[in-house]
Protein backbone atom coordinates (compact mmCIF):
# COMPACT_ATOMS: atom_id res chain seq x y z
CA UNK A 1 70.50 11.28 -55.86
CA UNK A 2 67.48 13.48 -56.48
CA UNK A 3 64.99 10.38 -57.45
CA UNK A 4 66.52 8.40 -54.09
CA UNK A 5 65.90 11.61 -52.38
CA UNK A 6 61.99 11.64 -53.41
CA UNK A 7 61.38 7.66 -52.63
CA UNK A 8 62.71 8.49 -49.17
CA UNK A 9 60.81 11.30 -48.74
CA UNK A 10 57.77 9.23 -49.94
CA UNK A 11 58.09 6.48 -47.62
CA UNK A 12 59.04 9.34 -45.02
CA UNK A 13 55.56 10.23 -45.65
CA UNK A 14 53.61 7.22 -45.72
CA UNK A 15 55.03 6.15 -42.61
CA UNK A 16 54.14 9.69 -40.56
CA UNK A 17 50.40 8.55 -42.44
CA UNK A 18 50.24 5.28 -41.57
CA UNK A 19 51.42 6.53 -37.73
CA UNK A 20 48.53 9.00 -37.97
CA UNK A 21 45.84 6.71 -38.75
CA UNK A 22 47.03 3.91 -36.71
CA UNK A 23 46.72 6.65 -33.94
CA UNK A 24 42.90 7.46 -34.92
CA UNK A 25 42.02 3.97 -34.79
CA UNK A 26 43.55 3.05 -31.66
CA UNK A 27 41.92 6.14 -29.89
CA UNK A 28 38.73 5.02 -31.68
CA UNK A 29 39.35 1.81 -30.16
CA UNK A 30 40.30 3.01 -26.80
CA UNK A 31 37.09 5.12 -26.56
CA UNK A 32 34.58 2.81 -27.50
CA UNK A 33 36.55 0.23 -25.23
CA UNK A 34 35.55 3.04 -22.31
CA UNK A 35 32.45 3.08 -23.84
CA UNK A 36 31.28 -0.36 -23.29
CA UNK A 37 33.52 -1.04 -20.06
CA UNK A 38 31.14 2.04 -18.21
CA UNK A 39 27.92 0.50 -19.72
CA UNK A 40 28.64 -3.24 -18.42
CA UNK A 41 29.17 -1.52 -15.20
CA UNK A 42 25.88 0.37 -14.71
CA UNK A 43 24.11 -2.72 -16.12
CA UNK A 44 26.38 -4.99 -13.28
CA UNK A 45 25.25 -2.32 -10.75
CA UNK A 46 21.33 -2.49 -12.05
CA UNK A 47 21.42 -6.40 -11.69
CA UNK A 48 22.83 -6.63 -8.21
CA UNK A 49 21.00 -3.47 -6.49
CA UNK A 50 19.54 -4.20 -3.13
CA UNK A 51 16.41 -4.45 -3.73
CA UNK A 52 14.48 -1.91 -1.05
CA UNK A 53 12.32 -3.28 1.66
CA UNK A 54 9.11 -2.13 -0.22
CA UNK A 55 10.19 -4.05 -3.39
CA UNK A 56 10.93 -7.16 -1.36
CA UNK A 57 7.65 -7.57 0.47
CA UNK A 58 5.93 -7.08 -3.20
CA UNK A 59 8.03 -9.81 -4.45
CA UNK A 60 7.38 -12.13 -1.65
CA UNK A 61 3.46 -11.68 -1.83
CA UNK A 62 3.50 -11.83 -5.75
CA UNK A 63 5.41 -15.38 -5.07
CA UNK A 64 2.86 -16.39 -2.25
CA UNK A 65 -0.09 -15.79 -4.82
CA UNK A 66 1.56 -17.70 -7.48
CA UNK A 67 2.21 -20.78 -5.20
CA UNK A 68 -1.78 -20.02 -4.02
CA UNK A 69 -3.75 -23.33 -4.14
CA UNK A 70 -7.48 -22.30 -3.16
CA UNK A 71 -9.38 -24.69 -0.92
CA UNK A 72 -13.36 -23.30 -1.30
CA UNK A 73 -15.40 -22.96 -4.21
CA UNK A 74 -15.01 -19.47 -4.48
CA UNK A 75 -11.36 -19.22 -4.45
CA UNK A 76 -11.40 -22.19 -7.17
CA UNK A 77 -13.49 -19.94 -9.23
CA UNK A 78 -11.08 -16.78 -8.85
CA UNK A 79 -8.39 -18.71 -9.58
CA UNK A 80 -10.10 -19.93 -12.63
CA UNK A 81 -10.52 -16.51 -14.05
CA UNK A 82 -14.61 -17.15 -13.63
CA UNK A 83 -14.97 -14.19 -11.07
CA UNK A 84 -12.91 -11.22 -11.84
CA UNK A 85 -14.95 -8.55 -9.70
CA UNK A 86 -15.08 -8.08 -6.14
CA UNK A 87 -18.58 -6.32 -6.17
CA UNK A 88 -19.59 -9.17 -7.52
CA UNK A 89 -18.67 -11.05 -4.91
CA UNK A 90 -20.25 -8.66 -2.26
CA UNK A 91 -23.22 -8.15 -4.68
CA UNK A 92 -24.45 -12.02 -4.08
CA UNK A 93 -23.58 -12.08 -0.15
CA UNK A 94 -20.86 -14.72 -0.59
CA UNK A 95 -18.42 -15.16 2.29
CA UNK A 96 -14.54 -15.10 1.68
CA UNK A 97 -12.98 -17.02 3.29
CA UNK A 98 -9.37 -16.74 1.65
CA UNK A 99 -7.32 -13.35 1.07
CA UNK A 100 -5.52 -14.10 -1.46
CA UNK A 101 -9.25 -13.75 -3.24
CA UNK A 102 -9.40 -10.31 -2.32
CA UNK A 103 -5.75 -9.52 -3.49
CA UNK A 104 -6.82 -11.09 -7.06
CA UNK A 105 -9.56 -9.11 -7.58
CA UNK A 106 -8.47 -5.67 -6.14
CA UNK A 107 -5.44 -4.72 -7.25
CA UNK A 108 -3.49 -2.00 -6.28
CA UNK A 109 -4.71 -2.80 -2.54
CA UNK A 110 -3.41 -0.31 -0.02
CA UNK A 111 -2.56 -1.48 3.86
CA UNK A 112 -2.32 0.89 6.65
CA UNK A 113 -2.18 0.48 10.44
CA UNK A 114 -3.94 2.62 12.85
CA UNK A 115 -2.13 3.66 16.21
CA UNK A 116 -3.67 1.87 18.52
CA UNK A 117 -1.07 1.77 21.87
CA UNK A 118 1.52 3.88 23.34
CA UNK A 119 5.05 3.42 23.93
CA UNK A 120 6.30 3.17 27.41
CA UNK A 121 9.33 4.44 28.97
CA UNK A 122 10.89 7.36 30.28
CA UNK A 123 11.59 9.58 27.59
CA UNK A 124 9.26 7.88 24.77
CA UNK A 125 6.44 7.27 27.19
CA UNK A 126 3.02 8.12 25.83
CA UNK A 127 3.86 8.52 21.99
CA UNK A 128 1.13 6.84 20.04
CA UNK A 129 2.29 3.54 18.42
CA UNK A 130 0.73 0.63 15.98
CA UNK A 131 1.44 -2.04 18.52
CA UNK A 132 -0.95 -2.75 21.61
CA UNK A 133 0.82 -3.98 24.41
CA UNK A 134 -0.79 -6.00 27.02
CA UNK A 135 0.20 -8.66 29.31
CA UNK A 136 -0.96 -11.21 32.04
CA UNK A 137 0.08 -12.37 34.87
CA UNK A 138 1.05 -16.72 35.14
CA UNK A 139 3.16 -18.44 37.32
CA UNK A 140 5.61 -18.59 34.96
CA UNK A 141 5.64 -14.70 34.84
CA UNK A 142 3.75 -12.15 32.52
CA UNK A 143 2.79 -13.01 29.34
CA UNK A 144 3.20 -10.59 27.10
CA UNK A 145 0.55 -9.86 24.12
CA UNK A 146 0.58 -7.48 20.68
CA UNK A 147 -2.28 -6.27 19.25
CA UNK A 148 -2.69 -4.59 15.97
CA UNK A 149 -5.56 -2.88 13.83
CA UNK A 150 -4.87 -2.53 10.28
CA UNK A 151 -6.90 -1.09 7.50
CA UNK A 152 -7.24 -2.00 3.75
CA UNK A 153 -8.69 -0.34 1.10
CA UNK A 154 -7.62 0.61 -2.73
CA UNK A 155 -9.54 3.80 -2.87
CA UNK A 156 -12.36 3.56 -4.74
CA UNK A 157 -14.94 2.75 -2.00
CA UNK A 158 -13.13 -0.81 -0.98
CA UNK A 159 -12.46 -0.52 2.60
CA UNK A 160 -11.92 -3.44 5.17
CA UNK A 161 -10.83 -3.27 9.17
CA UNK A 162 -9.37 -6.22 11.25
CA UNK A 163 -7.65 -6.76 14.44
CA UNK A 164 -5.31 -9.03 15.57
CA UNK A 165 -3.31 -10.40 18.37
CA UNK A 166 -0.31 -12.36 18.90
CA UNK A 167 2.57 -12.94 20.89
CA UNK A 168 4.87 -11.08 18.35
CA UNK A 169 4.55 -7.79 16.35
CA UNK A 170 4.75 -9.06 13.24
CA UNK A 171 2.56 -11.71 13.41
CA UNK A 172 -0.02 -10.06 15.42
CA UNK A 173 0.02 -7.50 12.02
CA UNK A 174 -0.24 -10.44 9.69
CA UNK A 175 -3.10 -11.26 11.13
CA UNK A 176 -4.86 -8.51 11.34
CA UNK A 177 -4.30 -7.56 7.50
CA UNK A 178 -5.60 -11.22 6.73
CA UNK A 179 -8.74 -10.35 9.04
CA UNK A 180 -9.19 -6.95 7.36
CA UNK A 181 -8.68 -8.40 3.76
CA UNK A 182 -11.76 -10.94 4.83
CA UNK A 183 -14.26 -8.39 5.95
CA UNK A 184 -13.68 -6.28 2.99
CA UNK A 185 -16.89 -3.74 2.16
CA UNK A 186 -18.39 -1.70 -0.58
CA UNK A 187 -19.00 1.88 0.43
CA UNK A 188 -21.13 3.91 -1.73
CA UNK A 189 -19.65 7.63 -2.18
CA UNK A 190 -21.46 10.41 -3.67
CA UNK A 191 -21.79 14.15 -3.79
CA UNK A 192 -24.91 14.94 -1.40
CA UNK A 193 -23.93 18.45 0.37
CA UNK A 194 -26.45 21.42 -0.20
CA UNK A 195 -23.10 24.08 -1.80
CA UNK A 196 -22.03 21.53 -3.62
CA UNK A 197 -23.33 20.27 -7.03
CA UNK A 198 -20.74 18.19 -8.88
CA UNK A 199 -21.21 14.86 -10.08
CA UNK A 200 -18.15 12.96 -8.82
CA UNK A 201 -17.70 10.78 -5.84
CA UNK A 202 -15.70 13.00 -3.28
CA UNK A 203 -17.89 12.48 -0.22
CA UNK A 204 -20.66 10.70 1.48
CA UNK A 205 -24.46 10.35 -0.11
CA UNK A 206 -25.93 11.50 3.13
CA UNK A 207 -25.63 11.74 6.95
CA UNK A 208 -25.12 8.61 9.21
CA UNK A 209 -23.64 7.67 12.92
CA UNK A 210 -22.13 4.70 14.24
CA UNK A 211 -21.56 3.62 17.76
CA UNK A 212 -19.06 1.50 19.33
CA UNK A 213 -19.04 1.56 23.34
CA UNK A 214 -18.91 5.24 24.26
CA UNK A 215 -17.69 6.62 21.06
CA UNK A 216 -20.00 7.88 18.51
CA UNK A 217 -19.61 9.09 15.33
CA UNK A 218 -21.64 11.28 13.20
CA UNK A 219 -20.45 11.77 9.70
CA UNK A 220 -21.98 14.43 7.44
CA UNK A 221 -21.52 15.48 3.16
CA UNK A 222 -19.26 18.24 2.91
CA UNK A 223 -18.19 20.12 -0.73
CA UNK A 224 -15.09 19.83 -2.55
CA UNK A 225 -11.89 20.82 -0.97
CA UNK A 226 -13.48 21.20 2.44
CA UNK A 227 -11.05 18.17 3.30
CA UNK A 228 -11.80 15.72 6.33
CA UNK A 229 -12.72 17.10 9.25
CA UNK A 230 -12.22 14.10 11.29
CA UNK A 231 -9.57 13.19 13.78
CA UNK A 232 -5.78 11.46 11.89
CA UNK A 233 -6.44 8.14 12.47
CA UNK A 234 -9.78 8.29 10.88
CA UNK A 235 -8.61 9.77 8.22
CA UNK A 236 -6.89 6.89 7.45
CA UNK A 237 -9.65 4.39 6.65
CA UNK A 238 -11.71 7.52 5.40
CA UNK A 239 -8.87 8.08 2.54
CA UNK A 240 -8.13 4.40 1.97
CA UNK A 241 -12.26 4.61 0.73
CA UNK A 242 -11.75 7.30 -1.52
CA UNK A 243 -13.63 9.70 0.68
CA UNK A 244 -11.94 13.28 0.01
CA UNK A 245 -14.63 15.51 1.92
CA UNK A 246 -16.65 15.25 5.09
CA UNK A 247 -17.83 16.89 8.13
CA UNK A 248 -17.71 14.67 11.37
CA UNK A 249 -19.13 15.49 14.63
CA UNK A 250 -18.11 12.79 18.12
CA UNK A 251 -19.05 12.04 21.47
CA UNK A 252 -17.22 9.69 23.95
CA UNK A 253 -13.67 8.65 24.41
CA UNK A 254 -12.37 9.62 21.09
CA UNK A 255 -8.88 9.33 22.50
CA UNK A 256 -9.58 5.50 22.41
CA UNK A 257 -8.81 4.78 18.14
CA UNK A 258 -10.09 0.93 19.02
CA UNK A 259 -13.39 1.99 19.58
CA UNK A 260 -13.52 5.06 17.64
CA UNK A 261 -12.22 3.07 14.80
CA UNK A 262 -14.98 0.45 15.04
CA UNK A 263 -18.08 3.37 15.26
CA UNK A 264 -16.29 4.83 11.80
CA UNK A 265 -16.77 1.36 10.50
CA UNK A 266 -20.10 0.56 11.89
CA UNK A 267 -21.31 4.28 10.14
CA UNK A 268 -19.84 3.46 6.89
CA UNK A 269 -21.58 0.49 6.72
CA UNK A 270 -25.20 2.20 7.59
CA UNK A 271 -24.00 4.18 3.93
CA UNK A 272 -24.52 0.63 1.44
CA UNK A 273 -27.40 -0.69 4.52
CA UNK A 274 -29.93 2.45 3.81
CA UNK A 275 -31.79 2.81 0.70
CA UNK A 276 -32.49 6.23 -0.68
């Protein structure tokens, strides 16, 4: 009786053991189960987020420069990999005549519009807007029109400024982006103010003016963090240069950004023109 009494008590034991670890393991199992059910989720969730508006417009220019087939000499040469600077470009004069060159050779290129028109209406009437709205008058009734200025630059002295029209918003912006990618410039920057003796390229090398109808411009060096002392939609263009610092003085109908717009340009261009 005593010996039958220890084999049950053995088995007894082996089976509360064998219950134990047969526990563990399926709690092991259970948990690493949870474990990889959580990660396939968040990878499931990472593979079909919406991509965000920003991300989609990048994608769809990335695929319209892959499926880019240039048509003049110089966007053959681009495409080759035989040009791979845009001052290089500018150095020799060369006309472009394609964007796609410019967004090759300048990456990171930043686009901006400036406000340009004014919203009509009772309640929103006269807030500034990108879109320029004009229209004529036809026997078949008015004939509506968008324009849009847009500025490009990648801030590093890279600036370009285009206008376009259309009979829709966004392709009245389209082409102005293409126009401003086209008349891309070089603007030299410099450190030229009399407090101010650094060596980097914050501000202008020295004083110049540009006129456009009855707005002109007068932009001066100023030290660091003075800022830009220029109305907010020419600080758009002047940032998009890389200009961090300068004084500004204007005459005219400033209120009027098409034509102030165009004297900003017209002085920025006197900067690479003059010859020190």
């Amino acid at each position: 009786m005593t010996e039958r009494k220890v084999e049950e008590n053995v088995e007894k034991q082996l089976e509360e053991m064998t219950k134990i670890v047969d526990a563990k393991e399926k709690a092991e199992e259970e948990k690493v189960s949870k474990e990889f059910d959580a990660k396939a989720r968040v990878e499931e969730r990472s593979e079909f987020r919406r991509e965000t508006r920003e991300e989609r417009f990048a994608r769809e220019d990335k695929d319209k420069l892959d499926r880019w087939v240039p048509r003049t000499e110089l966007g053959r040469k681009v495409r080759a990999g035989k040009i791979k600077d845009i001052d290089e470009v500018l150095r020799e004069g060369k006309k472009i005549m394609e964007p796609e060159i410019v967004d090759l050779l300048v990456p990171g290129l930043m686009v901006d519009t400036l406000f340009i028109g004014q919203a009509k209406g009772k309640f929103g009437g006269g807030k500034r807007r990108a879109f320029r709205q004009t229209q004529k008058k036809t026997q078949e009734g008015n004939v509506l029109t968008f324009g849009v200025m847009a500025v490009v630059g990648d801030g590093h002295g890279h600036i370009g400024l285009g206008y376009g029209r259309a009979a829709e918003t966004l392709p009245a912006k389209e082409k102005a982006v293409r126009k401003a990618k086209l008349g891309i410039v070089k603007i030299p920057r410099g450190c030229a103010s009399y407090n101010c003796s650094c060596d980097e390229e914050h501000s202008i090398p020295l004083a110049v003016e540009g006129k456009c109808s009855s707005v002109v411009i007068r932009l001066m060096p100023a030290p660091q963090g003075t800022g830009l002392v220029v109305g907010n939609e020419m600080k758009k263009i002047l940032k998009l240069a890389g200009i961090k610092d300068v004084y500004s003085q204007t005459e005219g109908k400033i209120r009027t950004t098409f034509n102030a717009a165009k004297a900003l340009m017209v002085a920025l261009n006197k900067i690479g023109e003059m010859r020190i």
